[in-house]
PDB file of N, CA and C in Angstrom:
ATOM      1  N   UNK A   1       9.669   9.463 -13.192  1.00  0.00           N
ATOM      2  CA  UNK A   1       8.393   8.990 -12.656  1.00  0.00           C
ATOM      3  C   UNK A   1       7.285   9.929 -13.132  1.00  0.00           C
ATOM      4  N   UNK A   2       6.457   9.496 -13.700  1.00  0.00           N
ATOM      5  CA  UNK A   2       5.180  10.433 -13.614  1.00  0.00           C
ATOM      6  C   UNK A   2       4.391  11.275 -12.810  1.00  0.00           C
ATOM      7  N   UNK A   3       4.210  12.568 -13.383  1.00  0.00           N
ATOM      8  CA  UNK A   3       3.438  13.416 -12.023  1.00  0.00           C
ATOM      9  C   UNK A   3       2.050  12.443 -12.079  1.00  0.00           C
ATOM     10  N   UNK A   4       1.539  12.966 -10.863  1.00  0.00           N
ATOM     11  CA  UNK A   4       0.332  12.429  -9.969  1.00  0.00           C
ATOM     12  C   UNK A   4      -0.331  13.436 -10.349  1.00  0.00           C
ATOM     13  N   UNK A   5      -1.458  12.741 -10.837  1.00  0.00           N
ATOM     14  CA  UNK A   5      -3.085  13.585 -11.465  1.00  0.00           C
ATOM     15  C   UNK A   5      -4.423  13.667 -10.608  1.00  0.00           C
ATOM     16  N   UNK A   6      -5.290  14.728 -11.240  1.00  0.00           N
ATOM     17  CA  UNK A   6      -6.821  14.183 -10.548  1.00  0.00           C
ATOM     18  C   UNK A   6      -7.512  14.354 -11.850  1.00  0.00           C
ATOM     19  N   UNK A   7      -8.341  13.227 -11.849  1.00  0.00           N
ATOM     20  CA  UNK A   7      -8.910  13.573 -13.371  1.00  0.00           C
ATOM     21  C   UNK A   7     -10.433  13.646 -13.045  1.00  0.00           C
ATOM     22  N   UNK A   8     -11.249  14.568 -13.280  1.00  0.00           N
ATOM     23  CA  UNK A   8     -12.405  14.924 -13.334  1.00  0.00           C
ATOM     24  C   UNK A   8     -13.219  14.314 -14.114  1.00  0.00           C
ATOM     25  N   UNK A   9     -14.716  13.456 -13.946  1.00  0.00           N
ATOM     26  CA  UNK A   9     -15.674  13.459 -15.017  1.00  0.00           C
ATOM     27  C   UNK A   9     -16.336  14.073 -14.628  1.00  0.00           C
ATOM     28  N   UNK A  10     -17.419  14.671 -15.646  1.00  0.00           N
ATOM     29  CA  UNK A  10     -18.656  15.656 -15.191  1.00  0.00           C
ATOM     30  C   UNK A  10     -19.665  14.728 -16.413  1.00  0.00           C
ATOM     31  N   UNK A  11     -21.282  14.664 -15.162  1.00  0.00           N
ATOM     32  CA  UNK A  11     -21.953  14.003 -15.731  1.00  0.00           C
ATOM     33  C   UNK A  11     -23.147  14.960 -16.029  1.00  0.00           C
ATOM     34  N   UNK A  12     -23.568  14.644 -17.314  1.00  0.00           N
ATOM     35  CA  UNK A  12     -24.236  16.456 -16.931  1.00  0.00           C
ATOM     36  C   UNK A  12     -26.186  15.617 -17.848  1.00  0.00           C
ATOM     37  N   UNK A  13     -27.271  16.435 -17.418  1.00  0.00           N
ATOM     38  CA  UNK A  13     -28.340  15.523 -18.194  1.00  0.00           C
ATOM     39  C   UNK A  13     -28.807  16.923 -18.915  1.00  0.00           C
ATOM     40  N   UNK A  14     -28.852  16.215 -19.843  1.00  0.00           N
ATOM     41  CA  UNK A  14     -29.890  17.049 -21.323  1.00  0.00           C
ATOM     42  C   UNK A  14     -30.333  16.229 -21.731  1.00  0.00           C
ATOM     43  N   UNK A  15     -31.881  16.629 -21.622  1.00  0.00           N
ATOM     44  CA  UNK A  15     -32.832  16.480 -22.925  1.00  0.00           C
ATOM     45  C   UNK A  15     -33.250  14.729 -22.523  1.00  0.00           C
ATOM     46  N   UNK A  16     -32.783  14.837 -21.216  1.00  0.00           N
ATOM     47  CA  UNK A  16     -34.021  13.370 -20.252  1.00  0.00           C
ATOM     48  C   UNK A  16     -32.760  12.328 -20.376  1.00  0.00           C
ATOM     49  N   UNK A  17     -31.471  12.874 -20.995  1.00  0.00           N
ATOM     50  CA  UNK A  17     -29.961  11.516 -21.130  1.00  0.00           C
ATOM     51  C   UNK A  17     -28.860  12.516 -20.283  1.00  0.00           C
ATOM     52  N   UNK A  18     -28.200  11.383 -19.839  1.00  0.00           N
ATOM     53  CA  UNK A  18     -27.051  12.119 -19.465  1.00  0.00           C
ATOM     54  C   UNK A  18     -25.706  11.949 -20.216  1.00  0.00           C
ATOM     55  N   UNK A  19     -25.331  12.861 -20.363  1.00  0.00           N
ATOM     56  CA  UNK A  19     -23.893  12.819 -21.112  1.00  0.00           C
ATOM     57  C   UNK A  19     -22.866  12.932 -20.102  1.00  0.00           C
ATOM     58  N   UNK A  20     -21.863  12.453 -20.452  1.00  0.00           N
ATOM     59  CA  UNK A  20     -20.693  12.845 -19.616  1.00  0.00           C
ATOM     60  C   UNK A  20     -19.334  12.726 -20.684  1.00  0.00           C
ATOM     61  N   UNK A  21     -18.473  13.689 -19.756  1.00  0.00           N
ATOM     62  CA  UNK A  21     -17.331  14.094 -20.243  1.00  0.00           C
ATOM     63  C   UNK A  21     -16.183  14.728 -19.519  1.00  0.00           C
ATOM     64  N   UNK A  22     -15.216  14.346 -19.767  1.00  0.00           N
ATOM     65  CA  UNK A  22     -13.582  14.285 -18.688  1.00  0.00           C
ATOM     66  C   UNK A  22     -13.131  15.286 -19.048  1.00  0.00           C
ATOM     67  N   UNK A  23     -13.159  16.866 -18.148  1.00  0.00           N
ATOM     68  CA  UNK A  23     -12.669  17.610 -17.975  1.00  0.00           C
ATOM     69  C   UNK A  23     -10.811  17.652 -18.088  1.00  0.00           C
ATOM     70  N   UNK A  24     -10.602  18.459 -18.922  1.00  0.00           N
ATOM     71  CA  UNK A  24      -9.026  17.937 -19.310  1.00  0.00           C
ATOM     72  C   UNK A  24      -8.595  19.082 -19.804  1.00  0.00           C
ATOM     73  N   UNK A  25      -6.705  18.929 -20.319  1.00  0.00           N
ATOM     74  CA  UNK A  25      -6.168  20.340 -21.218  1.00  0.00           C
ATOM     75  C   UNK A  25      -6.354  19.396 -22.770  1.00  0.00           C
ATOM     76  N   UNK A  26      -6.419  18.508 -22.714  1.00  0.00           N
ATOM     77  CA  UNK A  26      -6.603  17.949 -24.065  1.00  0.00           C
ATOM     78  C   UNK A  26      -7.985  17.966 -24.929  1.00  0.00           C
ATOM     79  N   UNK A  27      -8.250  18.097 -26.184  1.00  0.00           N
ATOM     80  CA  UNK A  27      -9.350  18.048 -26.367  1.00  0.00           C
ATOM     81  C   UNK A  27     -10.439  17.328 -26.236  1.00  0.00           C
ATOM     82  N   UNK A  28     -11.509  17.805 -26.062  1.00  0.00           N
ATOM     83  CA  UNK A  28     -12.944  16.796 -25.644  1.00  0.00           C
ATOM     84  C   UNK A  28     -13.002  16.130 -26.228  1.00  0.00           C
ATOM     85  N   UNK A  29     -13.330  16.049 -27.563  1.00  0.00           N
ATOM     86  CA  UNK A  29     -13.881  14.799 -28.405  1.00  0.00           C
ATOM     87  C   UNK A  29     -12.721  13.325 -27.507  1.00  0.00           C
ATOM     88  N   UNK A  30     -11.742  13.600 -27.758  1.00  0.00           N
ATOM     89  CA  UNK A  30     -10.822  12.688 -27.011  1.00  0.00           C
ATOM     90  C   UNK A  30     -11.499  12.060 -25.778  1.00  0.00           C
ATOM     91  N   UNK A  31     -11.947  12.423 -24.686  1.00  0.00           N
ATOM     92  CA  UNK A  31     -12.941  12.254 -24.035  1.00  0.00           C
ATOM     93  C   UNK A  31     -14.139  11.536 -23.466  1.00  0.00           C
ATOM     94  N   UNK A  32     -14.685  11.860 -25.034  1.00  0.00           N
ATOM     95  CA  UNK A  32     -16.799  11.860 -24.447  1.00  0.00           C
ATOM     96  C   UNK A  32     -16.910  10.781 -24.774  1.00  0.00           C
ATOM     97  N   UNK A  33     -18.184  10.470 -23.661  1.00  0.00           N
ATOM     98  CA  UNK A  33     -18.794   9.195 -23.512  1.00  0.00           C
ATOM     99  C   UNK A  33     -20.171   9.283 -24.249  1.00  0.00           C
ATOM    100  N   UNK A  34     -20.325   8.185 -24.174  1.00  0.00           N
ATOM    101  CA  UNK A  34     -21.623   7.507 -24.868  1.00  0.00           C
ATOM    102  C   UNK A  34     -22.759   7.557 -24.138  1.00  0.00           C
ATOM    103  N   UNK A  35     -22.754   7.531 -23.091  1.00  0.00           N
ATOM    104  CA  UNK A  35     -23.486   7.614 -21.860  1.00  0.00           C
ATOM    105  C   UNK A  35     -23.127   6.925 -20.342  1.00  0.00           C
ATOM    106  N   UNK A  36     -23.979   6.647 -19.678  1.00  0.00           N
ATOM    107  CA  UNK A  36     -23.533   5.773 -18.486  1.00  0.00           C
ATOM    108  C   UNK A  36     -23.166   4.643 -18.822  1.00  0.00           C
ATOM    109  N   UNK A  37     -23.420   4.053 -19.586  1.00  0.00           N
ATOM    110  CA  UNK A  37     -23.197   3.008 -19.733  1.00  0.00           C
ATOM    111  C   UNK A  37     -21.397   2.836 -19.593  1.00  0.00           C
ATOM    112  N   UNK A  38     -20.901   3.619 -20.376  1.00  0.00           N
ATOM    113  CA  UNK A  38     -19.336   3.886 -20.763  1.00  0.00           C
ATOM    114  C   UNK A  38     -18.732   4.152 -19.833  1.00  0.00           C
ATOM    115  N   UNK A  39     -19.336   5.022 -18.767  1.00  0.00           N
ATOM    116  CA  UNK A  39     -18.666   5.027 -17.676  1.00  0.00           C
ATOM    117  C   UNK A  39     -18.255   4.120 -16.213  1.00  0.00           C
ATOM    118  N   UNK A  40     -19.834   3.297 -16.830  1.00  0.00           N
ATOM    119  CA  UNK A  40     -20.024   2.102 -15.908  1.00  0.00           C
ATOM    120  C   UNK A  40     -18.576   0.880 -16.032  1.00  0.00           C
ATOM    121  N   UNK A  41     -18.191   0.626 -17.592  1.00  0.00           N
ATOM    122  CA  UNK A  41     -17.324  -0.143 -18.190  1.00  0.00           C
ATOM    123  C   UNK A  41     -16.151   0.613 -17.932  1.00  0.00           C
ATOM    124  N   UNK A  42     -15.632   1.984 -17.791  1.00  0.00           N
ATOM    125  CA  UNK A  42     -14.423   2.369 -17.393  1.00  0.00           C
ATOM    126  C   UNK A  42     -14.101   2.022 -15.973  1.00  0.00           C
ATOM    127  N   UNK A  43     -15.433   2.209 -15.103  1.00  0.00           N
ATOM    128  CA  UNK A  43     -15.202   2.114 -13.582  1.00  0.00           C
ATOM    129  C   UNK A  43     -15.468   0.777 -13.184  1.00  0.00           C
ATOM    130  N   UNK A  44     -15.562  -0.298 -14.026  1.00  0.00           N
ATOM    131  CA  UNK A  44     -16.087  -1.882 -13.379  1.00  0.00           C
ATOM    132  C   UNK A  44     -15.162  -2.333 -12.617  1.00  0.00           C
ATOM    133  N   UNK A  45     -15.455  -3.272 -12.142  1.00  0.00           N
ATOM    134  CA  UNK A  45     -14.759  -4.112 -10.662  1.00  0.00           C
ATOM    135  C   UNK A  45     -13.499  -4.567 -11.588  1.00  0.00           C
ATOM    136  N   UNK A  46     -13.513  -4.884 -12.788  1.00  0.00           N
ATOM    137  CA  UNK A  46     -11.791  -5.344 -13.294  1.00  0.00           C
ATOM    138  C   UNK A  46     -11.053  -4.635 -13.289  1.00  0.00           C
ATOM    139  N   UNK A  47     -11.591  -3.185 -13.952  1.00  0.00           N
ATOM    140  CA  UNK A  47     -10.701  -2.244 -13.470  1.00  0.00           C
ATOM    141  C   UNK A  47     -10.046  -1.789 -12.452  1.00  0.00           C
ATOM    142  N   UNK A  48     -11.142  -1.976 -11.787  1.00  0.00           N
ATOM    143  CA  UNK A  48     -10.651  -1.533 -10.076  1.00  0.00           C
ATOM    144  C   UNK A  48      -9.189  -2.278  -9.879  1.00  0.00           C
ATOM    145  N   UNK A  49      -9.907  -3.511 -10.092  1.00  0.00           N
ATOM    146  CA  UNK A  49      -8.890  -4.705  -9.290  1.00  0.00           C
ATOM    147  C   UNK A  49      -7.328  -4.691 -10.464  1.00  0.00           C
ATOM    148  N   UNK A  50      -7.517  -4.310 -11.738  1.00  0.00           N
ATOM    149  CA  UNK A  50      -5.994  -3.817 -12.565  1.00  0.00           C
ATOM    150  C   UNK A  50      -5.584  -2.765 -11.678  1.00  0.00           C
ATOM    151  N   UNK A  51      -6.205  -1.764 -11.874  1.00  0.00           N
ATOM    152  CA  UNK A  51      -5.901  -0.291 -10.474  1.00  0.00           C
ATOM    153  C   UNK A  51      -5.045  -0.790  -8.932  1.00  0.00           C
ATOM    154  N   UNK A  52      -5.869  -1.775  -8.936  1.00  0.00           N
ATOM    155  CA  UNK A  52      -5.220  -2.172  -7.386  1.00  0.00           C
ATOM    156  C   UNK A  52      -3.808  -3.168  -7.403  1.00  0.00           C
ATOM    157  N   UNK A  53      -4.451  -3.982  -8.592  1.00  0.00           N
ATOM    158  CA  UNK A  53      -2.744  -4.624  -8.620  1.00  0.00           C
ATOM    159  C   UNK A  53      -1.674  -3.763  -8.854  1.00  0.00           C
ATOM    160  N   UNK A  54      -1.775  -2.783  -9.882  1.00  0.00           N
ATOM    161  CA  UNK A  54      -0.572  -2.217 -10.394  1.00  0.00           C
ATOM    162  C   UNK A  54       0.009  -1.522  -9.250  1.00  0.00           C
ATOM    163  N   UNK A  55      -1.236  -1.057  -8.215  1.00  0.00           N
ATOM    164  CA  UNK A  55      -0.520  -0.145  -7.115  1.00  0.00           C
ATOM    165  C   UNK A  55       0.086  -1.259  -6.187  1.00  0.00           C
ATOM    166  N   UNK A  56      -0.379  -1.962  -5.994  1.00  0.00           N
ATOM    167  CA  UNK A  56       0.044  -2.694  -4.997  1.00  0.00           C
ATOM    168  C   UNK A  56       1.324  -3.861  -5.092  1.00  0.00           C
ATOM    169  N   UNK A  57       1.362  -4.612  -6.200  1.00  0.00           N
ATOM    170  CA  UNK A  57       2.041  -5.624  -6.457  1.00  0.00           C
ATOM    171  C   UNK A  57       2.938  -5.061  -7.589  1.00  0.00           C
ATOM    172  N   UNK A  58       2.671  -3.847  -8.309  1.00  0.00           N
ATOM    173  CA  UNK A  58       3.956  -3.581  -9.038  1.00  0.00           C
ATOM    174  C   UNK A  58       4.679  -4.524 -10.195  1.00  0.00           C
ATOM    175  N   UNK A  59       3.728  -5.024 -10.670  1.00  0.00           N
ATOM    176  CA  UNK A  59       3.986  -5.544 -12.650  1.00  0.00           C
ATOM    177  C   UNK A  59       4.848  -5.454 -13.115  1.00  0.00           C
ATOM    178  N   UNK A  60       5.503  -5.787 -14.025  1.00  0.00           N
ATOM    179  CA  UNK A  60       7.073  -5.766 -14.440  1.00  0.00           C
ATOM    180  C   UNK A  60       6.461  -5.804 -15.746  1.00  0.00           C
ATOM    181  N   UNK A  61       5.255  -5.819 -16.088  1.00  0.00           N
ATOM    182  CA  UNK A  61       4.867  -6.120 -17.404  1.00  0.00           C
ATOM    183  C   UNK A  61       3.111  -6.428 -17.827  1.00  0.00           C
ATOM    184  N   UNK A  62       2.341  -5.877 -18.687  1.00  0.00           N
ATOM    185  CA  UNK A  62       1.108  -6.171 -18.894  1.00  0.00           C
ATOM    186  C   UNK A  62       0.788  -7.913 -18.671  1.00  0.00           C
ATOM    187  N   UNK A  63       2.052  -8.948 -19.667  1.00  0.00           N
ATOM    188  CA  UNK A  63       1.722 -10.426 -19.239  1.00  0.00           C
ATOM    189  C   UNK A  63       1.939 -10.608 -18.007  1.00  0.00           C
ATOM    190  N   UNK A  64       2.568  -9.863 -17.092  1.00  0.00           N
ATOM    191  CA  UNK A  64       2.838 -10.356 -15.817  1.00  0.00           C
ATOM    192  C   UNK A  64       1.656  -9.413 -14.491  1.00  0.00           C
ATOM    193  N   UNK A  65       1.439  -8.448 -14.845  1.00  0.00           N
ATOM    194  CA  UNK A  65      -0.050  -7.997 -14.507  1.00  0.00           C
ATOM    195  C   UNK A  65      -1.067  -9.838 -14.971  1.00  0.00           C
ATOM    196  N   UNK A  66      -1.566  -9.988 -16.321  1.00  0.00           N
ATOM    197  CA  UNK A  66      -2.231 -10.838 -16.208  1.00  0.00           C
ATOM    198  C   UNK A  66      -1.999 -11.903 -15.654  1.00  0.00           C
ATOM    199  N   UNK A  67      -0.934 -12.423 -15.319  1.00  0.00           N
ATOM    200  CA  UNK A  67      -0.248 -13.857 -14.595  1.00  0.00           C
ATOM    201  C   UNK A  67      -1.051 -13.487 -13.302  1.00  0.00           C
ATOM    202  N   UNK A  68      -0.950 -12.314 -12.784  1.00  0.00           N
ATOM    203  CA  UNK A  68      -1.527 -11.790 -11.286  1.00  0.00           C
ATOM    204  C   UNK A  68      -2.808 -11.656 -10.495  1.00  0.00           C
ATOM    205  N   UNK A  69      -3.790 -11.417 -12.272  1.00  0.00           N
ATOM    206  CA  UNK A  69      -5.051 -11.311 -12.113  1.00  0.00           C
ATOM    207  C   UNK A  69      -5.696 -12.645 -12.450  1.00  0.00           C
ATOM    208  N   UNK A  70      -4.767 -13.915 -12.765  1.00  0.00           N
ATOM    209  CA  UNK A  70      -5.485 -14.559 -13.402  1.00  0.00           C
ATOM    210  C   UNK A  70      -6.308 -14.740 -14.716  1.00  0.00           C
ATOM    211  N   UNK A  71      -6.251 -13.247 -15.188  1.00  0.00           N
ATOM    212  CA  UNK A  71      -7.257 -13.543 -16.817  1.00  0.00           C
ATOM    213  C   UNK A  71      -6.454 -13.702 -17.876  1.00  0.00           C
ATOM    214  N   UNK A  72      -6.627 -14.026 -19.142  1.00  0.00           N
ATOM    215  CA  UNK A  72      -5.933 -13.811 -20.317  1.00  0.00           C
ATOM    216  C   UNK A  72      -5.402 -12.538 -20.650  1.00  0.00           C
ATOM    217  N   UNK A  73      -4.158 -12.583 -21.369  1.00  0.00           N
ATOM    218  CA  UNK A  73      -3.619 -11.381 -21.850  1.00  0.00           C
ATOM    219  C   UNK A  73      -4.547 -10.522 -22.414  1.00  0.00           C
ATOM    220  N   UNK A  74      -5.058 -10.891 -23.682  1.00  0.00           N
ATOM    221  CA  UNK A  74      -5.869 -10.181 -24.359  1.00  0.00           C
ATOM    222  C   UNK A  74      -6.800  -8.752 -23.851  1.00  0.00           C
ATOM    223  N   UNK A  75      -7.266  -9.680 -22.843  1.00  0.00           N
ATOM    224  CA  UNK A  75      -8.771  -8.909 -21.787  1.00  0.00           C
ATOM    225  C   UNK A  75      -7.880  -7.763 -20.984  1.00  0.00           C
ATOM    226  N   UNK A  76      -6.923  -8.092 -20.816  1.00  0.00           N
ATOM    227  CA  UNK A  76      -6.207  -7.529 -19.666  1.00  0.00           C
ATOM    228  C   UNK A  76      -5.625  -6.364 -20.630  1.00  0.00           C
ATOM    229  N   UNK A  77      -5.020  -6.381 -21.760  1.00  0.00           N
ATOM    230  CA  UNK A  77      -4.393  -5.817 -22.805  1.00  0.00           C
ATOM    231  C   UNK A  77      -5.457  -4.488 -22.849  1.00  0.00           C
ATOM    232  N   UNK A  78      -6.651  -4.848 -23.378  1.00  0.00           N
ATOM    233  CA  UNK A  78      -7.901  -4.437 -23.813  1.00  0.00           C
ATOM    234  C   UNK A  78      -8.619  -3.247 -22.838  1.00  0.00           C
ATOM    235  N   UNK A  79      -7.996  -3.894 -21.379  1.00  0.00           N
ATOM    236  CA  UNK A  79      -8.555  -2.972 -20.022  1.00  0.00           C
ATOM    237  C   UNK A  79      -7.312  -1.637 -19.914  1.00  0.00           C
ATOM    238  N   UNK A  80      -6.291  -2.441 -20.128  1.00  0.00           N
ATOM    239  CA  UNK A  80      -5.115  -1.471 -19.732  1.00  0.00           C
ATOM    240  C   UNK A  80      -5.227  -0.645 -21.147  1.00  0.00           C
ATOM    241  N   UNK A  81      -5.429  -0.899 -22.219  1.00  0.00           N
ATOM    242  CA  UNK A  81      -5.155   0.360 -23.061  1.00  0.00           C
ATOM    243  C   UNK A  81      -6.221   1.723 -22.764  1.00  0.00           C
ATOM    244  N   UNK A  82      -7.741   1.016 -22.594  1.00  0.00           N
ATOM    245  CA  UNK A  82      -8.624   2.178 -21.868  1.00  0.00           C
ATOM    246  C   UNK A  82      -8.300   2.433 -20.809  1.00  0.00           C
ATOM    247  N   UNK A  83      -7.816   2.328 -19.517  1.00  0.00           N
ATOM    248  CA  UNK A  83      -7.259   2.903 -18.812  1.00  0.00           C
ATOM    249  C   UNK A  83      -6.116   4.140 -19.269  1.00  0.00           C
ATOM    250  N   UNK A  84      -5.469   3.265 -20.661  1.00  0.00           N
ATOM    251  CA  UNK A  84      -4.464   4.225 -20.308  1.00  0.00           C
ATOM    252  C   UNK A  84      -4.988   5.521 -21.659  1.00  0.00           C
ATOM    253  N   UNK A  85      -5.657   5.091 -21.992  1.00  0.00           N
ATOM    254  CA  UNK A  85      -6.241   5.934 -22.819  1.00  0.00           C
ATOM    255  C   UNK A  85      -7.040   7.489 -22.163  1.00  0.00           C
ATOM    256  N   UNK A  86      -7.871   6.995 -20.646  1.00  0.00           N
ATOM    257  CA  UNK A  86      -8.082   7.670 -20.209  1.00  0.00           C
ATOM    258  C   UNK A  86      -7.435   8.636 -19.225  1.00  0.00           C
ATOM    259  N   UNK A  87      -6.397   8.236 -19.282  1.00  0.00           N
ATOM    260  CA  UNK A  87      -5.066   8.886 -18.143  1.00  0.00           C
ATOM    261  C   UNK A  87      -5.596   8.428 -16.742  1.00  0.00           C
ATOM    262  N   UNK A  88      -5.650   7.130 -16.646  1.00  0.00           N
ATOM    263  CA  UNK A  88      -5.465   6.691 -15.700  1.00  0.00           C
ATOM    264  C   UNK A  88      -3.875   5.803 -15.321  1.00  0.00           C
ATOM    265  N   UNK A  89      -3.422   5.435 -16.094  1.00  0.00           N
ATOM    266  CA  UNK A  89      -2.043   4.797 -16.385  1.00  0.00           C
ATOM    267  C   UNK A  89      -1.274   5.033 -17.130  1.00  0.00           C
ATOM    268  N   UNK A  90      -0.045   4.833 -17.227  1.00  0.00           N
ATOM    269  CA  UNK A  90       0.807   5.185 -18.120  1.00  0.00           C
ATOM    270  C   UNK A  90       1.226   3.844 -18.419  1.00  0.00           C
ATOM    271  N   UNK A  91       1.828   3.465 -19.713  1.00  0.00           N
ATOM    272  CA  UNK A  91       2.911   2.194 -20.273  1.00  0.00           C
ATOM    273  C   UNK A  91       4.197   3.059 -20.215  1.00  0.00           C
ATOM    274  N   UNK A  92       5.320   2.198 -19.503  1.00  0.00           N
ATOM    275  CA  UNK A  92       6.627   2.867 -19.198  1.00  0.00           C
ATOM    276  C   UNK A  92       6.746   1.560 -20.131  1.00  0.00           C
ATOM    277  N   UNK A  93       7.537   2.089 -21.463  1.00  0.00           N
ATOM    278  CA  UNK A  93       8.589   1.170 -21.944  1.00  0.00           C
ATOM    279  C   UNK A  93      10.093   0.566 -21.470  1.00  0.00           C
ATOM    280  N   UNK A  94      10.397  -0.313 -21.426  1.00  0.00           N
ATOM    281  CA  UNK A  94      11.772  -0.999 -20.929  1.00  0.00           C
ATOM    282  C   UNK A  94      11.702  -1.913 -21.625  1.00  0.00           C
ATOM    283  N   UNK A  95      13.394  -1.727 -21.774  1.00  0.00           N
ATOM    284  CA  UNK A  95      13.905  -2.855 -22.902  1.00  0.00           C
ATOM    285  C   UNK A  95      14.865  -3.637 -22.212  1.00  0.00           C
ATOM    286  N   UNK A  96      14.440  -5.158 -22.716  1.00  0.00           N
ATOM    287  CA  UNK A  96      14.951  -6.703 -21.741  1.00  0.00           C
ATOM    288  C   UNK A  96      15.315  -7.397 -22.580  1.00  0.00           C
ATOM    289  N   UNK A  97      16.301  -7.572 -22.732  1.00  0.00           N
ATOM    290  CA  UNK A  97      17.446  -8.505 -23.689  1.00  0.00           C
ATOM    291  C   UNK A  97      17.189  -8.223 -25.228  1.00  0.00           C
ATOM    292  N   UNK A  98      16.100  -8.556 -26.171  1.00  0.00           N
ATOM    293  CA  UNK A  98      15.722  -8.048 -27.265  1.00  0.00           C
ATOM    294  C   UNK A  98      14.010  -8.186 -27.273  1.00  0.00           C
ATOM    295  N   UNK A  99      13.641  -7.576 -26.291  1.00  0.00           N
ATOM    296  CA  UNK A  99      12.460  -7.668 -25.857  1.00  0.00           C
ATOM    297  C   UNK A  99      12.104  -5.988 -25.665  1.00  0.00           C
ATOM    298  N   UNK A 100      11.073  -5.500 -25.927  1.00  0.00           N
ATOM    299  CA  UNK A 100      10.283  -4.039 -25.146  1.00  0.00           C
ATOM    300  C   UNK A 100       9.451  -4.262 -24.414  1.00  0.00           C
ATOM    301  N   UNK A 101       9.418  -4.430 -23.451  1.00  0.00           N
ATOM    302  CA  UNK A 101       8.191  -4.667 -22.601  1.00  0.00           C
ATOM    303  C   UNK A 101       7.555  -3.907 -21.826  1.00  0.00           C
ATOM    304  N   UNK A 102       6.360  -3.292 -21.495  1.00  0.00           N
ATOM    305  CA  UNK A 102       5.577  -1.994 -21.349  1.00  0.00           C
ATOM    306  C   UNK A 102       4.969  -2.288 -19.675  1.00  0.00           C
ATOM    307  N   UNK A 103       5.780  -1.406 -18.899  1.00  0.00           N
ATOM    308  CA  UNK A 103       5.456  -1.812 -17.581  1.00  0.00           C
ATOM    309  C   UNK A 103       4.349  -0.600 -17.464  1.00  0.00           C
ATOM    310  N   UNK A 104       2.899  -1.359 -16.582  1.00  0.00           N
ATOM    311  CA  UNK A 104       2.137   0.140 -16.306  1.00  0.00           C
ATOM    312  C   UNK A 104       2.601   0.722 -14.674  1.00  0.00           C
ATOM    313  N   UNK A 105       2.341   1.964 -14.777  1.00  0.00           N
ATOM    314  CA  UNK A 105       2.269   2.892 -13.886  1.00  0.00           C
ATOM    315  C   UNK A 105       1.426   3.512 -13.283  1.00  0.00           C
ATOM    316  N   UNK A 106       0.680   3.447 -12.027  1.00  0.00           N
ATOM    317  CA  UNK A 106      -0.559   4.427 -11.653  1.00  0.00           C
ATOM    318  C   UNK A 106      -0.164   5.972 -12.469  1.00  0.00           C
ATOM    319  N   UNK A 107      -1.188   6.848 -12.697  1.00  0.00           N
ATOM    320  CA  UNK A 107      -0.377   8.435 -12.627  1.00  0.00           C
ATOM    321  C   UNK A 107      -1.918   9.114 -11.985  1.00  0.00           C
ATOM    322  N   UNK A 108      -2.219   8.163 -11.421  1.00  0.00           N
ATOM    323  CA  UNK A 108      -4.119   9.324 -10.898  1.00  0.00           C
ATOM    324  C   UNK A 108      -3.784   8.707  -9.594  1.00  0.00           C
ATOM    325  N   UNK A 109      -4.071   9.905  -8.538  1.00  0.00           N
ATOM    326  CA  UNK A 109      -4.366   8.847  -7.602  1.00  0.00           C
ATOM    327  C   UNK A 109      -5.663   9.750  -6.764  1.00  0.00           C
ATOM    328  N   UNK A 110      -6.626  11.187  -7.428  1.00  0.00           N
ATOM    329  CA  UNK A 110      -7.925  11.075  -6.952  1.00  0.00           C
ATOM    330  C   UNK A 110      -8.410  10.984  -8.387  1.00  0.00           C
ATOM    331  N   UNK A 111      -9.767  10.781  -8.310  1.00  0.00           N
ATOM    332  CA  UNK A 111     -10.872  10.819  -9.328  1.00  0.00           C
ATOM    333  C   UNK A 111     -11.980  11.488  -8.501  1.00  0.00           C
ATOM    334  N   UNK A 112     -12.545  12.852  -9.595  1.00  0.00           N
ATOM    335  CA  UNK A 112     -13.655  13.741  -8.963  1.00  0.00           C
ATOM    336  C   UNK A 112     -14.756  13.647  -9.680  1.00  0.00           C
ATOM    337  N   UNK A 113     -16.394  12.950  -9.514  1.00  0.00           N
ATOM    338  CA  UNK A 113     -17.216  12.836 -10.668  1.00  0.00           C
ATOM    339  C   UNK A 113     -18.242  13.807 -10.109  1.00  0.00           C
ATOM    340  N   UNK A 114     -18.894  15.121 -10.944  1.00  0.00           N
ATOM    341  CA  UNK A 114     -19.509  15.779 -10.608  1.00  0.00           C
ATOM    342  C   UNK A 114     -20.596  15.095 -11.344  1.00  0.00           C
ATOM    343  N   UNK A 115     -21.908  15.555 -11.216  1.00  0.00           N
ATOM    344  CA  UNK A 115     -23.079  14.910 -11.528  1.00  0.00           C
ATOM    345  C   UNK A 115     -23.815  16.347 -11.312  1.00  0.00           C
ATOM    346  N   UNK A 116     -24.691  16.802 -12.732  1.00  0.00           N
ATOM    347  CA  UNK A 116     -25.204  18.033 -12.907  1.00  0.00           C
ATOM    348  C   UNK A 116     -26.531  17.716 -13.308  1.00  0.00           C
ATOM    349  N   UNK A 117     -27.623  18.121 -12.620  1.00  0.00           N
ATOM    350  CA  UNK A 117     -28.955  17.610 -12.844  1.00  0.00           C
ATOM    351  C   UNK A 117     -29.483  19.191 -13.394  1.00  0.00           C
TER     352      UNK A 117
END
């Protein structure tokens, strides 16, 4: 099972913009955002609601996450790789008859956003 994380953003303003960036052992560039905007699209209500299914209803699979949410694979594909890009999820591989199929996993369960004016 995966250890349980807290993953930090820090939003910090220079120069009249704010930048932000996810405090981590991995390197930054990996990381940085574009601005709010980017962070707005990591934290949107779909996400949330992928976040909440996976904890709650327990997926056997990204198509079966989307069967759950109702949207197309694709979109759903598209959300879960930035999620998991950001270490908010993990893909646990399992293999089903001659199939691999990539079950997600919560691995965060706080998020800390500092905001530096």
């Amino acid at each position: 099972m995966p250890k349980t994380k807290t993953r930090e953003i820090t939003i910090t303003e220079s120069k009249g913009a704010f930048s932000l960036f996810k405090k981590s052992q991995t390197s930054k560039k990996d990381y940085d955002f574009s601005g709010m905007l980017a962070l707005r699209q990591l934290l949107s209500n779909e996400k949330a609601r992928i976040l909440h299914t996976i904890k709650t209803q327990k997926p056997q699979s990204i198509y079966d996450l989307a069967k759950k949410l109702n949207r197309g694979f694709k979109s759903v594909n598209d959300d879960i790789k930035l999620l998991e890009r950001f270490g908010f999820i993990e893909l646990i591989e399992e293999k089903t008859k001659n199939r691999i199929r990539h079950r997600p996993e919560i691995v965060v369960d706080i998020m800390t956003i500092h905001i530096k004016i």
